[in-house]
PDB file of N, CA and C in Angstrom:
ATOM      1  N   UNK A   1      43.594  55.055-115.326  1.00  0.00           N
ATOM      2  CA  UNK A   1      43.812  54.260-116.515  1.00  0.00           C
ATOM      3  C   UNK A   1      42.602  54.312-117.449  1.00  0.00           C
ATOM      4  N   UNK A   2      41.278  54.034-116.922  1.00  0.00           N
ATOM      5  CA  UNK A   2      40.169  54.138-117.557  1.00  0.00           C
ATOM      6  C   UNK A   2      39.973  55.395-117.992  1.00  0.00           C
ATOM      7  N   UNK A   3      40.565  56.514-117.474  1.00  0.00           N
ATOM      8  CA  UNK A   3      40.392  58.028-118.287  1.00  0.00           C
ATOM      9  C   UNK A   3      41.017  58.553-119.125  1.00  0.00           C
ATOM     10  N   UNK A   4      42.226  57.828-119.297  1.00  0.00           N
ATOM     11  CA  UNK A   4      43.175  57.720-120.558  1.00  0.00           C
ATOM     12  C   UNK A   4      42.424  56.918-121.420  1.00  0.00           C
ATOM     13  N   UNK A   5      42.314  55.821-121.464  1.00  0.00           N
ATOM     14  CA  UNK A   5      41.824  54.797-122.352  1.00  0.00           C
ATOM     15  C   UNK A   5      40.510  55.357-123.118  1.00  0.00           C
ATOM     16  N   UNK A   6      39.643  55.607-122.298  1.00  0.00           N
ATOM     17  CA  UNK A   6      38.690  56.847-123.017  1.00  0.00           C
ATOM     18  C   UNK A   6      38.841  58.099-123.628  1.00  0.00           C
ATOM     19  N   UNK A   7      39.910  58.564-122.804  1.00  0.00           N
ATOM     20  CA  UNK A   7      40.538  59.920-123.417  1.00  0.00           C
ATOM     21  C   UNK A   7      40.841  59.482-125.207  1.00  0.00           C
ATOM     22  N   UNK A   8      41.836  58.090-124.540  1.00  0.00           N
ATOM     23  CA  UNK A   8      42.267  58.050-126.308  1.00  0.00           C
ATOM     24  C   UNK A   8      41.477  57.726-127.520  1.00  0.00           C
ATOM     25  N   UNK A   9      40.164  56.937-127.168  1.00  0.00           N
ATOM     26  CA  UNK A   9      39.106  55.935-127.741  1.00  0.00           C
ATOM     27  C   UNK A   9      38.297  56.638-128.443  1.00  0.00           C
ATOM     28  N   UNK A  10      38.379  58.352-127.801  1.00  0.00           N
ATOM     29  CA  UNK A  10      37.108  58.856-127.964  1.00  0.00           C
ATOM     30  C   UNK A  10      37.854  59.835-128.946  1.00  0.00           C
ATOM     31  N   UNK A  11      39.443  60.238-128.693  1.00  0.00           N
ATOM     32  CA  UNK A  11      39.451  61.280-129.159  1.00  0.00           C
ATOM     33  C   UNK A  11      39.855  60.680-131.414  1.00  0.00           C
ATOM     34  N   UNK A  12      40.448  59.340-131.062  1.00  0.00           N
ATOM     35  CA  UNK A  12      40.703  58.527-132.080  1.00  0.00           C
ATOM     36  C   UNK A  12      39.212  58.286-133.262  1.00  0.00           C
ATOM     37  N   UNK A  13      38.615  57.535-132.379  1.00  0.00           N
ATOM     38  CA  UNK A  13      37.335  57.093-133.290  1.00  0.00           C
ATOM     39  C   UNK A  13      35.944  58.934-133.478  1.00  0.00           C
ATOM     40  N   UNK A  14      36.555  59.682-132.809  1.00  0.00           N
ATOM     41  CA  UNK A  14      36.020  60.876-133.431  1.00  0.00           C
ATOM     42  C   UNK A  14      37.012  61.498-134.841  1.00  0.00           C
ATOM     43  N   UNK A  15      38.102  61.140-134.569  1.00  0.00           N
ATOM     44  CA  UNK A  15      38.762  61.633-136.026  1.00  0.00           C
ATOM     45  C   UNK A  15      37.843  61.072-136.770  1.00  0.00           C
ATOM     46  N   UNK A  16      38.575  59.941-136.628  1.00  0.00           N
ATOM     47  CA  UNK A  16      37.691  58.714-137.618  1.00  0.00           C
ATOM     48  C   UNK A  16      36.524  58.881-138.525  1.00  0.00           C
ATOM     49  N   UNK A  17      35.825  59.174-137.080  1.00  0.00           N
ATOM     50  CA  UNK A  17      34.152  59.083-137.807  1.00  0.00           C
ATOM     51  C   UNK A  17      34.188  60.930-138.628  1.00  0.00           C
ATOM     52  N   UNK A  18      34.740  61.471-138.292  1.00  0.00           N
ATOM     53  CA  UNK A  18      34.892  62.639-138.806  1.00  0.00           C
ATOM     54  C   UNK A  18      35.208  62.665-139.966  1.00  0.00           C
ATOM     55  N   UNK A  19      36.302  62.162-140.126  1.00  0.00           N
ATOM     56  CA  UNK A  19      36.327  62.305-142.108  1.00  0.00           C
ATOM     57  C   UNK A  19      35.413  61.148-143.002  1.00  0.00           C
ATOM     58  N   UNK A  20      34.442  61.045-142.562  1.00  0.00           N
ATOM     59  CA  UNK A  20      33.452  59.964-143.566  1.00  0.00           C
ATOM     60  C   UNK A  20      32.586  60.117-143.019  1.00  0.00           C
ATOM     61  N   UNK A  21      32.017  60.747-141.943  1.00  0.00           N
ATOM     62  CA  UNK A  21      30.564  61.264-141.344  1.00  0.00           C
ATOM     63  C   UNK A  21      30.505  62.442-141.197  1.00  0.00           C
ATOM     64  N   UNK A  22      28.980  63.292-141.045  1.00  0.00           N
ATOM     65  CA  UNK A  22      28.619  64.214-140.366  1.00  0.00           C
ATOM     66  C   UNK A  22      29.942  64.707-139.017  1.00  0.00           C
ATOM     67  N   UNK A  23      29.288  65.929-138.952  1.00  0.00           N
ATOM     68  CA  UNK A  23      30.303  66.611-137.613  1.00  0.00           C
ATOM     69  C   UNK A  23      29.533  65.993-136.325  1.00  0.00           C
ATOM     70  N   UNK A  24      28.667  65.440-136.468  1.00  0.00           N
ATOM     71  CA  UNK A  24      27.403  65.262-135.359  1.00  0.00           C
ATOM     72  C   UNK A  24      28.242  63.863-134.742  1.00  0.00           C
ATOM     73  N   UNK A  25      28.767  62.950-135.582  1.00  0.00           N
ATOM     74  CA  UNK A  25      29.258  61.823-135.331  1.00  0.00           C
ATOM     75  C   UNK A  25      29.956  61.556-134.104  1.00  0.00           C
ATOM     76  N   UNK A  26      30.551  62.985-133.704  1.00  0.00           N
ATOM     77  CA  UNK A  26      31.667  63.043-132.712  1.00  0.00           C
ATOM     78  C   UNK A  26      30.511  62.014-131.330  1.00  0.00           C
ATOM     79  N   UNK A  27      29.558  62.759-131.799  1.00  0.00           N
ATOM     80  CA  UNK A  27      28.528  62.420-130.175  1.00  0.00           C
ATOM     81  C   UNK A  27      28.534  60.983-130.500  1.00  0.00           C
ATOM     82  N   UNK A  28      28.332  60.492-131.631  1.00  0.00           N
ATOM     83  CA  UNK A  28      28.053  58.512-131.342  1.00  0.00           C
ATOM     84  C   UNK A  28      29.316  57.653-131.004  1.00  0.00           C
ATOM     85  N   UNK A  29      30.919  58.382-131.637  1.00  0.00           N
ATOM     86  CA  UNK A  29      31.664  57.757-130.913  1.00  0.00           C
ATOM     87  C   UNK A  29      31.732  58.121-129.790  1.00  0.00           C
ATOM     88  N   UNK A  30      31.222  59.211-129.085  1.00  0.00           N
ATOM     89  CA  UNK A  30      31.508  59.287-127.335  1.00  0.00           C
ATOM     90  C   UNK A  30      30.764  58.575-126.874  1.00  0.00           C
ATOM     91  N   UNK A  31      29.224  58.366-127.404  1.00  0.00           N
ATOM     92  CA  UNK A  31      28.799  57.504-126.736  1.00  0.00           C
ATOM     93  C   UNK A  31      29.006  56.214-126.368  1.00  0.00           C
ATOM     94  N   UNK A  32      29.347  55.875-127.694  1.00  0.00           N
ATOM     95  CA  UNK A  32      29.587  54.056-127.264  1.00  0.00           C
ATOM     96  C   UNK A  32      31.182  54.049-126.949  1.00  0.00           C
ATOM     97  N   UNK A  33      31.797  54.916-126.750  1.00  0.00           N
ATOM     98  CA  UNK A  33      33.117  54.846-126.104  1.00  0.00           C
ATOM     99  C   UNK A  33      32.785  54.356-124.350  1.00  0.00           C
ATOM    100  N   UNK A  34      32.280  55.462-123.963  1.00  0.00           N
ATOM    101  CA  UNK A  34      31.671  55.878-122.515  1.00  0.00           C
ATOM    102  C   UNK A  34      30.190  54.270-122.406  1.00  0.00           C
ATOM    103  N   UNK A  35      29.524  53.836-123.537  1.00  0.00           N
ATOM    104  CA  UNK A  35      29.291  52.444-122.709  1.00  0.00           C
ATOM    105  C   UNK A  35      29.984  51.690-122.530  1.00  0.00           C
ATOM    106  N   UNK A  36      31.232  51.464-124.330  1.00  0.00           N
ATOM    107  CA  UNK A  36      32.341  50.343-123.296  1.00  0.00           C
ATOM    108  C   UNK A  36      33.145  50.465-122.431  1.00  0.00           C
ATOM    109  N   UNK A  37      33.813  51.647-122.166  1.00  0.00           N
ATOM    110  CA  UNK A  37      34.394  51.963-120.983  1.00  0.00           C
ATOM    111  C   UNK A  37      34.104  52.378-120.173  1.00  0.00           C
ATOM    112  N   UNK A  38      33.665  51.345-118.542  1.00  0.00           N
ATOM    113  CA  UNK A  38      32.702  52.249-117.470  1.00  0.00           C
ATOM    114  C   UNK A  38      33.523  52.957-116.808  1.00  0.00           C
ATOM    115  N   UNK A  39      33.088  54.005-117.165  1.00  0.00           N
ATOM    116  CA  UNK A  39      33.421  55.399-115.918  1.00  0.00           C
ATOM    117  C   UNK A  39      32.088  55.874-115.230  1.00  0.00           C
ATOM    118  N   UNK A  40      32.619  56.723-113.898  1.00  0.00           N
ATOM    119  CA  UNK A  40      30.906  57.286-113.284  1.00  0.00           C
ATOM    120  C   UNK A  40      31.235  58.271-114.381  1.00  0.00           C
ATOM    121  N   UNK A  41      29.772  59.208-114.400  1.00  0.00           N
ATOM    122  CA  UNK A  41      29.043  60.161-115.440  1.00  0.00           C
ATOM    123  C   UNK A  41      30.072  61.147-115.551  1.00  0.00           C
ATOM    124  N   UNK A  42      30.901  61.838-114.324  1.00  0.00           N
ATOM    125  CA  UNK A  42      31.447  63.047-114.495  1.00  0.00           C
ATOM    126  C   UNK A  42      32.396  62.867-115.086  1.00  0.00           C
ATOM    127  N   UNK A  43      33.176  61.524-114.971  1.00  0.00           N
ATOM    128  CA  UNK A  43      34.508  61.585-114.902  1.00  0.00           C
ATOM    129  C   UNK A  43      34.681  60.793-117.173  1.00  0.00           C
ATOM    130  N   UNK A  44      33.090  60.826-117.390  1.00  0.00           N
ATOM    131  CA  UNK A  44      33.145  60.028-118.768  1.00  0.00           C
ATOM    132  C   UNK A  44      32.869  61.781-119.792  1.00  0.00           C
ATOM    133  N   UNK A  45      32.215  62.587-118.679  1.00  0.00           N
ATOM    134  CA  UNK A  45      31.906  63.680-119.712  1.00  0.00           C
ATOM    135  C   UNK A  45      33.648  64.414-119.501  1.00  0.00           C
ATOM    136  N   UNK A  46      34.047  64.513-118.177  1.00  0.00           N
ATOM    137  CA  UNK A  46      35.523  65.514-118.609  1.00  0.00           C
ATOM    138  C   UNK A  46      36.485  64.468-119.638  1.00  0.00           C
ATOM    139  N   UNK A  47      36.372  63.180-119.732  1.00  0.00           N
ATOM    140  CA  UNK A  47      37.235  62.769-120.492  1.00  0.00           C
ATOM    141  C   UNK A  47      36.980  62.640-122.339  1.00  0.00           C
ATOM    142  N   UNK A  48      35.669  62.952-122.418  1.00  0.00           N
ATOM    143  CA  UNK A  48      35.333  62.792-123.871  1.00  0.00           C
ATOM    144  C   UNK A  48      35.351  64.670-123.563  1.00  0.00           C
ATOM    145  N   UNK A  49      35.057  65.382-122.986  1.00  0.00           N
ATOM    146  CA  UNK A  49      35.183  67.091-123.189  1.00  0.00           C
ATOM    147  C   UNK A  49      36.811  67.334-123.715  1.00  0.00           C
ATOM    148  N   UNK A  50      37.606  66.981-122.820  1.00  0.00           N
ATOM    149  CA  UNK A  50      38.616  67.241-123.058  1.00  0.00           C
ATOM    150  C   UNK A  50      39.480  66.552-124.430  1.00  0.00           C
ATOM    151  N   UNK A  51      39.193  65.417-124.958  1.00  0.00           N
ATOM    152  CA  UNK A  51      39.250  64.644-125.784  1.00  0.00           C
ATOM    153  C   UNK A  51      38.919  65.659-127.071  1.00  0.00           C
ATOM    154  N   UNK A  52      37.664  65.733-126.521  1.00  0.00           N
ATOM    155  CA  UNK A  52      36.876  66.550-128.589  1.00  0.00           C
ATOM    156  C   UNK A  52      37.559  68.314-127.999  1.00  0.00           C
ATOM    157  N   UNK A  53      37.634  68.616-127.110  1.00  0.00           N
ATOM    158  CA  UNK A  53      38.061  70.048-126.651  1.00  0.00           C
ATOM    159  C   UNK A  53      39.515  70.093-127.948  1.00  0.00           C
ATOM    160  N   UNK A  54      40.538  69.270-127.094  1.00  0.00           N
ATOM    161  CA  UNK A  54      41.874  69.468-128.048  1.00  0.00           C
ATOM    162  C   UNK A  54      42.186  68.640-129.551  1.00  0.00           C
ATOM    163  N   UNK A  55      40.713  67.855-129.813  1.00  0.00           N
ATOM    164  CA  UNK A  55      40.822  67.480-131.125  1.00  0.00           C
ATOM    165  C   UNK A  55      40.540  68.788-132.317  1.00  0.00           C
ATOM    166  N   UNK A  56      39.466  69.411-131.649  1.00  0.00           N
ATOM    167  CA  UNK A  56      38.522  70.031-132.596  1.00  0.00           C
ATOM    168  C   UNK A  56      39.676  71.638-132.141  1.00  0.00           C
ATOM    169  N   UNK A  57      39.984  71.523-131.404  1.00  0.00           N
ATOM    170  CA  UNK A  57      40.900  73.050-131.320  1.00  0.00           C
ATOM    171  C   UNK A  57      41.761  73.019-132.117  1.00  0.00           C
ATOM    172  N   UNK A  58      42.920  71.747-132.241  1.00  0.00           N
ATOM    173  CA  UNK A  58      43.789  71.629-133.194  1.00  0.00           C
ATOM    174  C   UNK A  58      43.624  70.915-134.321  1.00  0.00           C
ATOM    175  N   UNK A  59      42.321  70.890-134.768  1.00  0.00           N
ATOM    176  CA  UNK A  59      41.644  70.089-136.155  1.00  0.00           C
ATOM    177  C   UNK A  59      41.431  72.175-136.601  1.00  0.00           C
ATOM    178  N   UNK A  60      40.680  73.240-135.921  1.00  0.00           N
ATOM    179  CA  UNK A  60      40.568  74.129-136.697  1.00  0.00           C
ATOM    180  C   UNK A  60      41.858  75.263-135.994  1.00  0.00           C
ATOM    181  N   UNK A  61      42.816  74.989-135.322  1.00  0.00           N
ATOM    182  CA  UNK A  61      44.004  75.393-135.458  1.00  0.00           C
ATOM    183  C   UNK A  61      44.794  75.164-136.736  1.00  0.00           C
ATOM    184  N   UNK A  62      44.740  74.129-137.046  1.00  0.00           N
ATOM    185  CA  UNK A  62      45.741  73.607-138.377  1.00  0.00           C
ATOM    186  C   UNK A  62      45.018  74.104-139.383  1.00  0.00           C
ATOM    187  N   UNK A  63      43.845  74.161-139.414  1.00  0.00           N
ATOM    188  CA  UNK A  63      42.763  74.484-140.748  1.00  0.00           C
ATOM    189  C   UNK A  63      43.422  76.105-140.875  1.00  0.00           C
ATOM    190  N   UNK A  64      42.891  76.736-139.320  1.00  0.00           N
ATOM    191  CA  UNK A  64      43.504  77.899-139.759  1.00  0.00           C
ATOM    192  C   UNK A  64      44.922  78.678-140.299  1.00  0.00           C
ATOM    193  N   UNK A  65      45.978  77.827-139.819  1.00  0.00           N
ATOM    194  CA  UNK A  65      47.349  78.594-140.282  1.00  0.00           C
ATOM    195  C   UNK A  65      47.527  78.044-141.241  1.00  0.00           C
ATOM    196  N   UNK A  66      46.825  77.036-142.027  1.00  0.00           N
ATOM    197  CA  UNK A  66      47.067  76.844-143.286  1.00  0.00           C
ATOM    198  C   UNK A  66      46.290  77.272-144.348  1.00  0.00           C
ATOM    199  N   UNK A  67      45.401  77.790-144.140  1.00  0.00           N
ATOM    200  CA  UNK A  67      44.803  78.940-144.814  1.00  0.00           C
ATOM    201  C   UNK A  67      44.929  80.672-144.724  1.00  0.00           C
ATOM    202  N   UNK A  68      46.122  80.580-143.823  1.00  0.00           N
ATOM    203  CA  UNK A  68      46.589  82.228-143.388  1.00  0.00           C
ATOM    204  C   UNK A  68      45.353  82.803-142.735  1.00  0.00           C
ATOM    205  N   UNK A  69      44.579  82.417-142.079  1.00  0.00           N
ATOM    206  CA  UNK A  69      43.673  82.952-140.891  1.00  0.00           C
ATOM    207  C   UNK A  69      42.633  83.806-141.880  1.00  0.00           C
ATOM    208  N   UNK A  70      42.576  83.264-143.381  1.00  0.00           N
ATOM    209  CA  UNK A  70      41.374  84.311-144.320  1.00  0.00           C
ATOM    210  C   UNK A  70      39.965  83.615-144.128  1.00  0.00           C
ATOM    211  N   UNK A  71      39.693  83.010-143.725  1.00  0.00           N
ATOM    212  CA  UNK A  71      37.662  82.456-143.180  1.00  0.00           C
ATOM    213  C   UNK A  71      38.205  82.653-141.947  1.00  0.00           C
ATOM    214  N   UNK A  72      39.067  82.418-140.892  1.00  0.00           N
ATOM    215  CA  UNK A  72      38.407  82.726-139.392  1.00  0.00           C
ATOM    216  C   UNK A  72      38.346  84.208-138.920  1.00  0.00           C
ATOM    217  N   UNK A  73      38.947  84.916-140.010  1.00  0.00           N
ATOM    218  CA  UNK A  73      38.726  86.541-139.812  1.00  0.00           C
ATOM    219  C   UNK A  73      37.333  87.221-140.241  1.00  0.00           C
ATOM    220  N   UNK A  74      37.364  86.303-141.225  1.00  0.00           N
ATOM    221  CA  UNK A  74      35.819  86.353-141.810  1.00  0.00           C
ATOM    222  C   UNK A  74      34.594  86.058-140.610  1.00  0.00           C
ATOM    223  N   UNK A  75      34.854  84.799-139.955  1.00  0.00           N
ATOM    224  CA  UNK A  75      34.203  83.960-139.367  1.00  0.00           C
ATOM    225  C   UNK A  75      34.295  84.307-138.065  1.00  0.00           C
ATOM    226  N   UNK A  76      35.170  85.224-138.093  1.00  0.00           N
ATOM    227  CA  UNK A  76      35.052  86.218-136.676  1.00  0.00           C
ATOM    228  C   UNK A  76      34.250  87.079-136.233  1.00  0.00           C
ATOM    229  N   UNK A  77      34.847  88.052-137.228  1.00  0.00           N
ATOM    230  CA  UNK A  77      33.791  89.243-137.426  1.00  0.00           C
ATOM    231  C   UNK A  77      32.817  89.261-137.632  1.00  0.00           C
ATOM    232  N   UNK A  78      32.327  88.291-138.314  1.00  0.00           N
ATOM    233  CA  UNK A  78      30.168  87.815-138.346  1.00  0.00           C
ATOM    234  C   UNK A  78      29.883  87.759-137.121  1.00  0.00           C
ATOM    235  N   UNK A  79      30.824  86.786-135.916  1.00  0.00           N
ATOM    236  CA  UNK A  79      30.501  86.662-134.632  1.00  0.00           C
ATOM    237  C   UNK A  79      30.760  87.717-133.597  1.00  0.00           C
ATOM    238  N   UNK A  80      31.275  88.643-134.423  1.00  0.00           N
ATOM    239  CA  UNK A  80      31.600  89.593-133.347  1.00  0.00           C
ATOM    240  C   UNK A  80      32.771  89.397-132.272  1.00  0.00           C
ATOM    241  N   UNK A  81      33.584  89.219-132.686  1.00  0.00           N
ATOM    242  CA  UNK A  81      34.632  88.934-131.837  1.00  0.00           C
ATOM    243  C   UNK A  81      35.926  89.583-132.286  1.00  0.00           C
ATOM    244  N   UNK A  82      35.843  90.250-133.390  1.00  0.00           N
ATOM    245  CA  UNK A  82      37.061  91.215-133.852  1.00  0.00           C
ATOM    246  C   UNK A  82      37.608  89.743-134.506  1.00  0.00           C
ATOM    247  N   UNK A  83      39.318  90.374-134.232  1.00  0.00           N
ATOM    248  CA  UNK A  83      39.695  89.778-135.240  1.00  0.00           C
ATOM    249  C   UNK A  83      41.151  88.926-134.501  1.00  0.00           C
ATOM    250  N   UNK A  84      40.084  88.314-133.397  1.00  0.00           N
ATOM    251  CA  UNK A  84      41.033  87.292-132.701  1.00  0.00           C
ATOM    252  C   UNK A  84      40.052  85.288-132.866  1.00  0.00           C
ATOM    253  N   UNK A  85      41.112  85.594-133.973  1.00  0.00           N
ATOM    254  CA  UNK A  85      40.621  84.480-134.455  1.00  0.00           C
ATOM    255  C   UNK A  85      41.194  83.035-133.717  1.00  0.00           C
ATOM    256  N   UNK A  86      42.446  83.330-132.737  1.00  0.00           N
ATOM    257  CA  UNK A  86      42.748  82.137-131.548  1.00  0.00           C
ATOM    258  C   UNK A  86      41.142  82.340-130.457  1.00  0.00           C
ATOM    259  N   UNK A  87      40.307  83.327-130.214  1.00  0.00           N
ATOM    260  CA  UNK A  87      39.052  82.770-129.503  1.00  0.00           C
ATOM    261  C   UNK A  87      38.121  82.191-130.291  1.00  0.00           C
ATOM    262  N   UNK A  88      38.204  81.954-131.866  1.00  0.00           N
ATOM    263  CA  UNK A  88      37.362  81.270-132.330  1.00  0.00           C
ATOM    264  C   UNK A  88      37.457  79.909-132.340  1.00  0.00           C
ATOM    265  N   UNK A  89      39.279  79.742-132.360  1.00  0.00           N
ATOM    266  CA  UNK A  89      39.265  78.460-132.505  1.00  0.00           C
ATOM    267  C   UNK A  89      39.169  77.809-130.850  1.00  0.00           C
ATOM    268  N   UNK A  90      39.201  78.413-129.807  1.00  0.00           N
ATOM    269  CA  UNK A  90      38.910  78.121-128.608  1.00  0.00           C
ATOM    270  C   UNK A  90      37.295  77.709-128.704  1.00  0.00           C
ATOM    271  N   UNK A  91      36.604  78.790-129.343  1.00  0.00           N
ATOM    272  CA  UNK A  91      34.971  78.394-129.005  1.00  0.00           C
ATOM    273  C   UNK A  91      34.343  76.911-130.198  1.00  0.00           C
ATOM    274  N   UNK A  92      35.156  76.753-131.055  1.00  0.00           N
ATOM    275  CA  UNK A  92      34.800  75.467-131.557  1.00  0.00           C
ATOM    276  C   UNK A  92      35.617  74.456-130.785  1.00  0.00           C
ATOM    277  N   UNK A  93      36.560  74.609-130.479  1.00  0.00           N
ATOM    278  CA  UNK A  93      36.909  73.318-129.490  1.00  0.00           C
ATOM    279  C   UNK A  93      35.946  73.090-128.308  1.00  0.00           C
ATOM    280  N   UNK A  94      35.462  74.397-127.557  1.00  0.00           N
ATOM    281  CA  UNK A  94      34.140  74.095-126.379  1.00  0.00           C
ATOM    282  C   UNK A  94      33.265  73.405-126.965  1.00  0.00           C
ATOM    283  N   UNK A  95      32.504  73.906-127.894  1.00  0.00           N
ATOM    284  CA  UNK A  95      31.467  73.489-128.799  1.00  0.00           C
ATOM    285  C   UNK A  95      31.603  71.962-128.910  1.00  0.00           C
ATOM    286  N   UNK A  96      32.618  71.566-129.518  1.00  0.00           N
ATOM    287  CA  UNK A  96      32.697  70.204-130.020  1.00  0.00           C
ATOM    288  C   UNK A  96      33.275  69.386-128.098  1.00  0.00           C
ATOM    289  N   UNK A  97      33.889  69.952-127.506  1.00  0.00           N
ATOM    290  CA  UNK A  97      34.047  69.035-126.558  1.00  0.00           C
ATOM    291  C   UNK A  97      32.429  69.286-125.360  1.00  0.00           C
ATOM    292  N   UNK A  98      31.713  70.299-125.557  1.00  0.00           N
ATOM    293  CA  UNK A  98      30.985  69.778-124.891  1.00  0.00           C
ATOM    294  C   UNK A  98      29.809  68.799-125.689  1.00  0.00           C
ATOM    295  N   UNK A  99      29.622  69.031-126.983  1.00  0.00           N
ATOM    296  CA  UNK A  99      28.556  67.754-128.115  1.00  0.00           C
ATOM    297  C   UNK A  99      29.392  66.585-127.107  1.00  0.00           C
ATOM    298  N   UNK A 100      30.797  66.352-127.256  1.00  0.00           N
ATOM    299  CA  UNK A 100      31.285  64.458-126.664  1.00  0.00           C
ATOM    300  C   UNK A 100      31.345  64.694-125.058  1.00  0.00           C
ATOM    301  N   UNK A 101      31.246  65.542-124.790  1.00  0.00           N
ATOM    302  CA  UNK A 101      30.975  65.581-123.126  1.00  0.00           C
ATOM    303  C   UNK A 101      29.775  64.730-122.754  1.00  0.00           C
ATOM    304  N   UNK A 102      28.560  65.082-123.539  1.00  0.00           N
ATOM    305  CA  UNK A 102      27.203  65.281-123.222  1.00  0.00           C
ATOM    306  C   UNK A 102      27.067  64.193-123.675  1.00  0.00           C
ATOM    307  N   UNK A 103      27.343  63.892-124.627  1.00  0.00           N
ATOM    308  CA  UNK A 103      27.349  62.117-125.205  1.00  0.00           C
ATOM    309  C   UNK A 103      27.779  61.077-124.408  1.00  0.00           C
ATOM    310  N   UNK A 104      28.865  61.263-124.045  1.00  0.00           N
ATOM    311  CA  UNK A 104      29.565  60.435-123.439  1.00  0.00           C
ATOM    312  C   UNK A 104      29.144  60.232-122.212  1.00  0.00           C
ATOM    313  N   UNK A 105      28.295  61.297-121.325  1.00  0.00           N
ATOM    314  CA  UNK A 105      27.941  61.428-120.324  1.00  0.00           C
ATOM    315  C   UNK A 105      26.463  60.395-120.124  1.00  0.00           C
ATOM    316  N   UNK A 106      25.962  61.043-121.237  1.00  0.00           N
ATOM    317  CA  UNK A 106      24.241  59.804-121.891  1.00  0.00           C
ATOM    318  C   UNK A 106      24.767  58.435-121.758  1.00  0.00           C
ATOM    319  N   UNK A 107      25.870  58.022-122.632  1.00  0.00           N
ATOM    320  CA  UNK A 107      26.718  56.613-122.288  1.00  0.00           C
ATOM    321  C   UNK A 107      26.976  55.953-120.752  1.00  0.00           C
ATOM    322  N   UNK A 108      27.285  56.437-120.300  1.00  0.00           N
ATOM    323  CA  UNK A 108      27.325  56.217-118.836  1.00  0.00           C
ATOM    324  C   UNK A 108      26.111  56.356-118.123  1.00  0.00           C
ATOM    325  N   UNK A 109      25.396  56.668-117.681  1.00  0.00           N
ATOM    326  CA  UNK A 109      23.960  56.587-117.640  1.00  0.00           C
ATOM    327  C   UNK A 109      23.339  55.671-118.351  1.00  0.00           C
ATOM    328  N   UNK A 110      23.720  55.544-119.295  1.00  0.00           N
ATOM    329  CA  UNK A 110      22.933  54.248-120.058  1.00  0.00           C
ATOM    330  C   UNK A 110      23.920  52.615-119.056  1.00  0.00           C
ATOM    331  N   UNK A 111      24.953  52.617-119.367  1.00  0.00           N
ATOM    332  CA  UNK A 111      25.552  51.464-118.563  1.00  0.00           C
ATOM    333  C   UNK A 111      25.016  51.333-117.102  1.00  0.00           C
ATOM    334  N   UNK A 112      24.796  52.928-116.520  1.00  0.00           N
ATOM    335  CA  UNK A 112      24.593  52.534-114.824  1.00  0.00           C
ATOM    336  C   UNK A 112      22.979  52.290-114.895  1.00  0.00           C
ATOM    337  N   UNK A 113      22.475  52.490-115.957  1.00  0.00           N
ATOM    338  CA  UNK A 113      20.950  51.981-115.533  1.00  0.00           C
ATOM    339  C   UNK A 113      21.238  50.296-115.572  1.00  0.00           C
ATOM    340  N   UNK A 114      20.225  50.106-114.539  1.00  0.00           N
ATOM    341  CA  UNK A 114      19.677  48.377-114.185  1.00  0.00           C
ATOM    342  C   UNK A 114      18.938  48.717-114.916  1.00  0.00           C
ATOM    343  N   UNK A 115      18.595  47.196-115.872  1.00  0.00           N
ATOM    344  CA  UNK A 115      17.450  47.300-115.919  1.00  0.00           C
ATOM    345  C   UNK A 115      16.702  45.583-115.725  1.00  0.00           C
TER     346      UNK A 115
END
């Protein structure tokens, strides 16, 4: 229940903070997602990973077929990856789910410290 509830918290208030903040933002809603909701460490980073994983895959999935795939072909080929622009949008979904992995993970650690 608690990994849904985070799943949803984190993947919601990262939209959120996304269209009126920095891209960086994703990490402060994981964090204070992952202090109010205690999970142990692993189970707060796979649920904010997977969270920003299929936000940010289908945030630049949609970007891309609605622009007919003309910047991720672009944005391919700079990276060297030809011109499979479904592994680009795979490697920004890693990207962004591991930034709320790692956040979210700091969050939890912050709750399990005594102090």
């Amino acid at each position: 229940m608690k990994f849904s509830v985070s799943f949803l918290l984190t993947a919601l208030l990262s939209f959120i903070a996304g269209l009126y903040f920095p891209w960086w933002s994703i990490a402060i809603a994981a964090f204070i997602v992952a202090v109010l909701v205690h999970q142990k460490a692993g189970m707060a980073f796979a649920s904010a990973f997977l969270a920003m994983l299929l936000l940010w895959s289908g945030l630049a999935g949609w970007i891309n077929f609605n622009n007919e795939n003309i910047l991720s072909l672009k944005i391919a080929e700079l990276l060297g990856i030809g011109n499979n622009t479904f592994l680009l949008v795979l490697i920004t979904g890693i990207i962004g789910g591991l930034v709320g992995g790692l956040a979210a993970m700091s969050g939890s650690f912050l709750r399990a410290r005594k102090v």
